[in-house]
Protein backbone atom coordinates (compact mmCIF):
# COMPACT_ATOMS: atom_id res chain seq x y z
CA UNK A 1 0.00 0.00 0.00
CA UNK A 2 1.63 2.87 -1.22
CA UNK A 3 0.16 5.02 1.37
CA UNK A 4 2.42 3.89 3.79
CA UNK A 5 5.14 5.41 2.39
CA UNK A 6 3.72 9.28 2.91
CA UNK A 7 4.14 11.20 5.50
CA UNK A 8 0.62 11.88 6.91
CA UNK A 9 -0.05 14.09 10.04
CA UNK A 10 -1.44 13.19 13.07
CA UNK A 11 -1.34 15.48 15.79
CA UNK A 12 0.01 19.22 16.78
CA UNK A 13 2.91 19.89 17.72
CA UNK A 14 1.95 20.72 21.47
CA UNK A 15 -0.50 17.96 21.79
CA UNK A 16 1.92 15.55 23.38
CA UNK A 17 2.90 16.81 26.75
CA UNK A 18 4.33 14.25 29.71
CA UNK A 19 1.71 11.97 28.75
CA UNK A 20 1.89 9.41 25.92
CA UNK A 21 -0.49 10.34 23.67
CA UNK A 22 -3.22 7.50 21.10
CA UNK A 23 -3.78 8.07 17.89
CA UNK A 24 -4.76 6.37 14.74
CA UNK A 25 -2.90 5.82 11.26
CA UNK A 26 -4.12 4.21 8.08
CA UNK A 27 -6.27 1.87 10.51
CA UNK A 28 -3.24 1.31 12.63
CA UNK A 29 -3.07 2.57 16.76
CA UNK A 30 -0.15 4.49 17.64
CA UNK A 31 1.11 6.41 20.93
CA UNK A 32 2.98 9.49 20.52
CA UNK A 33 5.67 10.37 23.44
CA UNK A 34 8.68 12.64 24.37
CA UNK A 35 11.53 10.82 25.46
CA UNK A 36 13.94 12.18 27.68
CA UNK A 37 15.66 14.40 24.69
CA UNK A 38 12.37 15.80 24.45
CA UNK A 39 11.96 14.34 20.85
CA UNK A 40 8.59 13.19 19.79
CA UNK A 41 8.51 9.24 19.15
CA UNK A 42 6.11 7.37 17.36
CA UNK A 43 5.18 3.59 18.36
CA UNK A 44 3.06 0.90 17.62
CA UNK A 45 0.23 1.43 20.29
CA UNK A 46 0.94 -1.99 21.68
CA UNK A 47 3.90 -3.79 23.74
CA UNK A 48 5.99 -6.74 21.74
CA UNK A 49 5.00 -8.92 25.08
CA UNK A 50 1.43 -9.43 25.94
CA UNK A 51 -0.21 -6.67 23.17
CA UNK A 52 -1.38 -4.25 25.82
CA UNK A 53 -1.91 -0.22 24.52
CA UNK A 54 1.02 1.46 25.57
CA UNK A 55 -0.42 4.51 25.46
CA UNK A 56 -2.15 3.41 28.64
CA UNK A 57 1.55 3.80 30.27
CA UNK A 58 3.79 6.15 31.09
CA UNK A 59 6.74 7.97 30.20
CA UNK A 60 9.03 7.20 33.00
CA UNK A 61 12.88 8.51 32.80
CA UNK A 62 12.59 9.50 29.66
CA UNK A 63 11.23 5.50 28.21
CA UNK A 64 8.06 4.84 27.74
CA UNK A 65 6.52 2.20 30.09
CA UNK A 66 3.60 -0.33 29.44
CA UNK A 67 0.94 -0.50 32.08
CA UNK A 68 1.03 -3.98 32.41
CA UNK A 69 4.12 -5.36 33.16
CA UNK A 70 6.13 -2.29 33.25
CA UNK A 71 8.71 -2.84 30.28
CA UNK A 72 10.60 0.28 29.60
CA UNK A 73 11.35 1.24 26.27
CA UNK A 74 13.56 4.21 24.89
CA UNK A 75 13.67 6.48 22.07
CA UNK A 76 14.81 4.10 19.49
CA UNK A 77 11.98 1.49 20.62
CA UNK A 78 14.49 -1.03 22.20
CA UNK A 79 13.29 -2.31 25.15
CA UNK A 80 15.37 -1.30 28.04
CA UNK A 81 13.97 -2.64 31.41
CA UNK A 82 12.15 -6.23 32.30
CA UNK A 83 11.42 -5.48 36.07
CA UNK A 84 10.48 -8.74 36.43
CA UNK A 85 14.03 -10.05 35.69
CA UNK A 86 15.98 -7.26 36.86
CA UNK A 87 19.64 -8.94 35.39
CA UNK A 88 17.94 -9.52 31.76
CA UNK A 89 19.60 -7.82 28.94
CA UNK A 90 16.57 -7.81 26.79
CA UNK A 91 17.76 -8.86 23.14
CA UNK A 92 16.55 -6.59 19.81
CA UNK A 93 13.33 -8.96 19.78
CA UNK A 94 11.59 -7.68 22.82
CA UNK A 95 11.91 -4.01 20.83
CA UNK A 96 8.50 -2.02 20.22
CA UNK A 97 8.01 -1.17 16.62
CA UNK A 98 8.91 2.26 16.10
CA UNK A 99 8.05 4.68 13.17
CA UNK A 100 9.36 7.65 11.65
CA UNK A 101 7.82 10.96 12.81
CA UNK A 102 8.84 14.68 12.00
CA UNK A 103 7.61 18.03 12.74
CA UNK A 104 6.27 20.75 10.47
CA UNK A 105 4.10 23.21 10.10
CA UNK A 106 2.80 23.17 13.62
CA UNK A 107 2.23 19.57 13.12
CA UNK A 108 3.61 16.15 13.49
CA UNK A 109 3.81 14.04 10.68
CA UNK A 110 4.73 10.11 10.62
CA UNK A 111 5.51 7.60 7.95
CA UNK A 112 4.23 4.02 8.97
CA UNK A 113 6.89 2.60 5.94
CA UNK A 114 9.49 3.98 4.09
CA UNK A 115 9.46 7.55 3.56
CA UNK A 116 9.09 8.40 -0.22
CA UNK A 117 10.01 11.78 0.47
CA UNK A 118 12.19 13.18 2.96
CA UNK A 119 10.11 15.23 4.51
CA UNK A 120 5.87 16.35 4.38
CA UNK A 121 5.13 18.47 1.67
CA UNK A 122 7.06 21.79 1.04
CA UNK A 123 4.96 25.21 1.13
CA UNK A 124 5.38 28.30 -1.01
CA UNK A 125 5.93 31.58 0.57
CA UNK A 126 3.22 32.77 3.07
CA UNK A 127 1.97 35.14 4.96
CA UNK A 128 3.81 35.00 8.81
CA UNK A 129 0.59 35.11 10.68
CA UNK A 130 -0.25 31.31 11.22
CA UNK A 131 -3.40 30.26 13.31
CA UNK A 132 -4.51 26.38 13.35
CA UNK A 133 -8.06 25.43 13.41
CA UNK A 134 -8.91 21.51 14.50
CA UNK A 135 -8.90 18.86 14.35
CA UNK A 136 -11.87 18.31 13.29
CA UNK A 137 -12.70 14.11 13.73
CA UNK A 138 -14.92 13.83 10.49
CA UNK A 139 -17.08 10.51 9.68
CA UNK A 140 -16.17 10.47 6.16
CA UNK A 141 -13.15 9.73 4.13
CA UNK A 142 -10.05 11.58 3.75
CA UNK A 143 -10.24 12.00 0.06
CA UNK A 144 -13.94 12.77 0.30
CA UNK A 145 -13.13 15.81 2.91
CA UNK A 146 -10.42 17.27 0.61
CA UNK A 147 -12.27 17.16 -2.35
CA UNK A 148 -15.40 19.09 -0.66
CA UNK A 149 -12.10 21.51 -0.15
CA UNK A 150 -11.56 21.82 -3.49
CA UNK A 151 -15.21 22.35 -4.90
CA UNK A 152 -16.63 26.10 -4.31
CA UNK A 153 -19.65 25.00 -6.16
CA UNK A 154 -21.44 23.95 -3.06
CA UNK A 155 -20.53 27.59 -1.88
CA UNK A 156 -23.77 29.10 -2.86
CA UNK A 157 -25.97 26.18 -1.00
CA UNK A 158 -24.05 24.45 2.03
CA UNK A 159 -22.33 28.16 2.87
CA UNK A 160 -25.26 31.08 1.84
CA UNK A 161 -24.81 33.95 3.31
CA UNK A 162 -21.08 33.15 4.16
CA UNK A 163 -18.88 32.37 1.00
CA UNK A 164 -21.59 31.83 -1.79
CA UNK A 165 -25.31 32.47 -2.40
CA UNK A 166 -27.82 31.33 -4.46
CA UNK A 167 -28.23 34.46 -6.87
CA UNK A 168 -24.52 33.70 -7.95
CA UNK A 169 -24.17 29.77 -7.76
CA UNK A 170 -22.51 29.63 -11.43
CA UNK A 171 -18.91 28.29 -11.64
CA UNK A 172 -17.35 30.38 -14.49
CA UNK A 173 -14.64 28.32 -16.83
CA UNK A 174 -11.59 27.72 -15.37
CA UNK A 175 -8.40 25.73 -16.33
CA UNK A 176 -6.57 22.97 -14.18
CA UNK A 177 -2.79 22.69 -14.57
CA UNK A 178 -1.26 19.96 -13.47
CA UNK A 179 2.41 20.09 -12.25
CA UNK A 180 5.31 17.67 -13.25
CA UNK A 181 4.38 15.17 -10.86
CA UNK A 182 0.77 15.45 -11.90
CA UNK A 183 -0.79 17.26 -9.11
CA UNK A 184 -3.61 19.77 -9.94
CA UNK A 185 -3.70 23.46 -10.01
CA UNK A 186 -5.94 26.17 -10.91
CA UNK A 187 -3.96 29.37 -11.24
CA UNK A 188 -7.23 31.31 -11.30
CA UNK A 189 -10.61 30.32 -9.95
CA UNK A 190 -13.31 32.71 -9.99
CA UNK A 191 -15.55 32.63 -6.94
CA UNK A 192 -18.47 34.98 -5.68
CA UNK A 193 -18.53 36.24 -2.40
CA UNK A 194 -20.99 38.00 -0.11
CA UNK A 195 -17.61 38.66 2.43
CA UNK A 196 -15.69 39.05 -0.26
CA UNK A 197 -13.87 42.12 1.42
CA UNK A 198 -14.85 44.79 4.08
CA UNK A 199 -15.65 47.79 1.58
CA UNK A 200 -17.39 45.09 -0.77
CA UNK A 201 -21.29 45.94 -0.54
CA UNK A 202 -23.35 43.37 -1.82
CA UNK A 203 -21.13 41.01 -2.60
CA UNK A 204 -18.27 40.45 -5.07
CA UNK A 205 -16.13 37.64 -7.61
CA UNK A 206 -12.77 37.20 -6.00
CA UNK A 207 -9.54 35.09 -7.01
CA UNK A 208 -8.87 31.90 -5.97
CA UNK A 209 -5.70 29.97 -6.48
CA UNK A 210 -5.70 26.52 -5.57
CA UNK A 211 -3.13 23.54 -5.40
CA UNK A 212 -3.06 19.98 -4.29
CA UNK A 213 0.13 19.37 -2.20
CA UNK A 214 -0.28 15.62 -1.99
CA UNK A 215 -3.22 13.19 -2.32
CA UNK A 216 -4.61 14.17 0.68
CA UNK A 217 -3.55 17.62 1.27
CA UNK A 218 -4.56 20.96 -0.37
CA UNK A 219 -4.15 24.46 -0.64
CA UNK A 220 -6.10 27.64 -1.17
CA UNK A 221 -4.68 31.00 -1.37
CA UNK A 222 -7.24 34.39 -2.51
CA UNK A 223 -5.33 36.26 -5.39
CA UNK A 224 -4.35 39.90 -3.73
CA UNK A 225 -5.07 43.02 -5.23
CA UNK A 226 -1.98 44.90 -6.07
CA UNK A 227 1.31 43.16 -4.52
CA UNK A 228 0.19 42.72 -1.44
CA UNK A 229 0.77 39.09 0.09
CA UNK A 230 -1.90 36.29 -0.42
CA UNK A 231 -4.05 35.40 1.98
CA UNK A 232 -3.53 31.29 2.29
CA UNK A 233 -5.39 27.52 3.49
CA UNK A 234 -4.32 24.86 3.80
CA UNK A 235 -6.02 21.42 4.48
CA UNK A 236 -4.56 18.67 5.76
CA UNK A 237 -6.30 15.27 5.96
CA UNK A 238 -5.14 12.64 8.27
CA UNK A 239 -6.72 9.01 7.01
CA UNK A 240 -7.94 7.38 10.42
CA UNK A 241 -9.40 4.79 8.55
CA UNK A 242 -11.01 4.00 5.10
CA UNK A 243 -14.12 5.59 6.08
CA UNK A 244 -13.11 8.28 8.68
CA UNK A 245 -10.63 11.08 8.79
CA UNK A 246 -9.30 14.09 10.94
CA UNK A 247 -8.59 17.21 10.09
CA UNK A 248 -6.81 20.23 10.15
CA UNK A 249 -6.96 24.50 8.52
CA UNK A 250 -4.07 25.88 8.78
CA UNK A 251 -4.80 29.76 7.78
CA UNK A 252 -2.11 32.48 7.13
CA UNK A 253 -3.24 35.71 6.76
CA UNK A 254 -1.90 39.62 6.47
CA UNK A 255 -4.85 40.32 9.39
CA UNK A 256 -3.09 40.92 11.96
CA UNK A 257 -6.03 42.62 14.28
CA UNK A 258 -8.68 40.00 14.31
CA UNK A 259 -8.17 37.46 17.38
CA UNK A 260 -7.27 34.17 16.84
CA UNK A 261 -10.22 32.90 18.70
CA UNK A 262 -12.10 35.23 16.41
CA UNK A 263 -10.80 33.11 13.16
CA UNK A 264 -10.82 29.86 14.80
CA UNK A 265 -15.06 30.45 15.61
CA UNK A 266 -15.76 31.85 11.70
CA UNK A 267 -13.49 28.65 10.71
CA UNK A 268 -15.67 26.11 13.13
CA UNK A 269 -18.91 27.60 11.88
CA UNK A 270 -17.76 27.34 7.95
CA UNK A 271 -17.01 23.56 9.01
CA UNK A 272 -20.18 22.66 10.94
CA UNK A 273 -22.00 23.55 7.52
CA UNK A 274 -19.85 21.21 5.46
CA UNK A 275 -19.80 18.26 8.11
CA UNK A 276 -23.16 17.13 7.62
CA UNK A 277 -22.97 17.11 3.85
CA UNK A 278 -19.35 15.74 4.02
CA UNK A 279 -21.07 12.40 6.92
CA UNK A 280 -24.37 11.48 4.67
CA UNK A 281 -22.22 11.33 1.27
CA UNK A 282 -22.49 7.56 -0.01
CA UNK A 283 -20.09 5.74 -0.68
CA UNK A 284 -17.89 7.57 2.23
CA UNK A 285 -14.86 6.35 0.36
CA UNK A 286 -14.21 8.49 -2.78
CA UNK A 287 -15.16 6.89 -6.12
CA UNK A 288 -12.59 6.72 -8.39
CA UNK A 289 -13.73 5.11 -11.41
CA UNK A 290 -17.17 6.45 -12.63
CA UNK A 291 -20.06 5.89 -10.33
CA UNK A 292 -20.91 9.95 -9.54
CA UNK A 293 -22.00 12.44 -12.28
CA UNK A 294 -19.76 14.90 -13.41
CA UNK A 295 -19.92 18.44 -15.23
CA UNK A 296 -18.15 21.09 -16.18
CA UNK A 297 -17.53 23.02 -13.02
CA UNK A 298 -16.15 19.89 -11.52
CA UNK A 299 -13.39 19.77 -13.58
CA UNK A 300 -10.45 19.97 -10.30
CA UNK A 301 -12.63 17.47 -8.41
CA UNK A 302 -11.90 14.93 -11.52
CA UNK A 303 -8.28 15.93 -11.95
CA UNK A 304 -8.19 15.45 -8.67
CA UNK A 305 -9.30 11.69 -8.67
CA UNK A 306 -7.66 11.27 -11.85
CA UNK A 307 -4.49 12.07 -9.74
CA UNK A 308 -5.21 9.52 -7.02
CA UNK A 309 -5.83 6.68 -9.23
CA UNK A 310 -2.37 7.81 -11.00
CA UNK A 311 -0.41 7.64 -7.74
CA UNK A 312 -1.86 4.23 -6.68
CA UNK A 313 -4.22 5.23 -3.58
CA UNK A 314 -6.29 2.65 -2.38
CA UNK A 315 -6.76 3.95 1.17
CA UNK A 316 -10.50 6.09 1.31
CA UNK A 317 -11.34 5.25 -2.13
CA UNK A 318 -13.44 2.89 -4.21
């Protein structure tokens, strides 16, 4: 499974504290800890001996402990301590399975295989202002979430009032480019806004650029007027399993007067419209080989699947 080999992320930065901390990969449990570096680690959520969750231990000296015999592991996932033979050396079998796991962008990222890429996907210049909104659990498939990200058809219907209505629901033509490695882009994407800026009364068509950064990853950025810096989204999409996902915006913006808490409660109320669209879609895994209509103004939603089939993902799709 090729998906094994990204680099998919699956927690913030700050989320793991002196506690280990669960989460869940491509179907697969992990625990997240800081050993006594302060590095993040990323395990296997279950001990070589008896297959209890280690994130049910603790992180004791700096190695992470299983609740129920107390085996100590370290950083590197070999097991360190057998308190119930305190002489034992314990050999490179009684290791917990450790993955790869990097920071970026506020978040931390792990490969469950091996890494076909050194690191998560690369960002163009943007604005310095970051503020994270999420996670966001989501009862639908990863795929399916980022290509509701993609689509500002529904704009007009799931989001009136906010970023569409239904006097302007048209999609005007646009043109998908797709990048060396086959990734979609619009360079221009036309999209009618009630908010569309502060002096903007009534409404009015803004600029969208947008760009998939990896199958299940995406950006957004509004086209400035003048030189000024672009406003930016991103998505990322962590694949809990085929059918569910989590979540995260990452915005950058030139604002630098609204509060965060401000942005983070228009971004929550933008996603509690989509999430009951996104949860009764059927199937929740994304089709990608016919089975859903298409038209015209869906033309980066089927670039888009066109570019999952192309890069062999299995995981969220059908």
């Amino acid at each position: 499974m090729v998906e094994r080999d990204h680099w998919w992320p699956v927690a913030l930065d700050g989320d793991v504290g002196a506690a280990p901390l669960p989460v869940t990969l491509l179907g697969e449990p992990l625990v997240l800890w800081r050993d006594g570096a302060g590095a993040v680690q990323a395990f296997a959520d279950r001990c070589p001996h008896r297959g209890a969750r280690l994130s049910l231990g603790a992180v004791v000296g700096g190695q992470l402990q299983c609740p129920y015999h107390g085996w100590r592991f370290d950083g590197d996932g070999r097991c360190r301590a057998i308190p119930a033979l305190p002489g034992f050396a314990p050999s490179a079998s009684h290791a917990a399975c450790r993955h790869a796991v990097v920071p970026a962008h506020g978040l931390l990222w792990v490969c469950l295989g091996t890494p076909a890429a050194p690191a998560p996907p690369a960002l163009p210049p943007l604005p310095p202002r970051r503020v994270v909104h999420g996670p966001f659990d989501v009862a639908t498939s990863a795929p399916r979430a980022i290509e509701n990200f993609l689509d500002t058809a529904h704009f007009a219907y799931v989001h009136d009032g906010w970023l569409g209505a239904p006097t302007h629901a048209e999609v005007p033509p646009y043109e998908v480019t797709p990048t060396a490695d086959g990734r979609p882009v619009v360079p221009d994407y036309p999209a009618w806004q009630p908010r569309a800026t502060a002096s903007a009364q009534g409404g009015a068509w803004v600029r969208y650029r947008y760009e998939v950064l990896s199958p299940f990853a995406a950006l957004l950025q509004k086209q400035p007027e003048g030189d000024a810096p672009a406003d930016a989204y991103l998505m990322w999409a962590c694949p809990t399993t085929p059918e569910t996902c989590r979540v995260w915006f990452v915005q950058h913006t030139t604002d630098t007067t609204t509060p965060d808490e401000a942005l983070r409660d228009f971004q929550s109320a933008i996603f509690a419209q989509d999430r009951p669209i996104l949860e009764s879609q059927t199937p929740k895994r994304l089709p990608l080989c016919g089975g859903e209509a298409m038209c015209a103004a869906d033309r980066l939603s089927a670039a888009y699947r066109r570019y999952l089939r192309t890069a062999g993902i299995t995981f969220g799709v059908c």
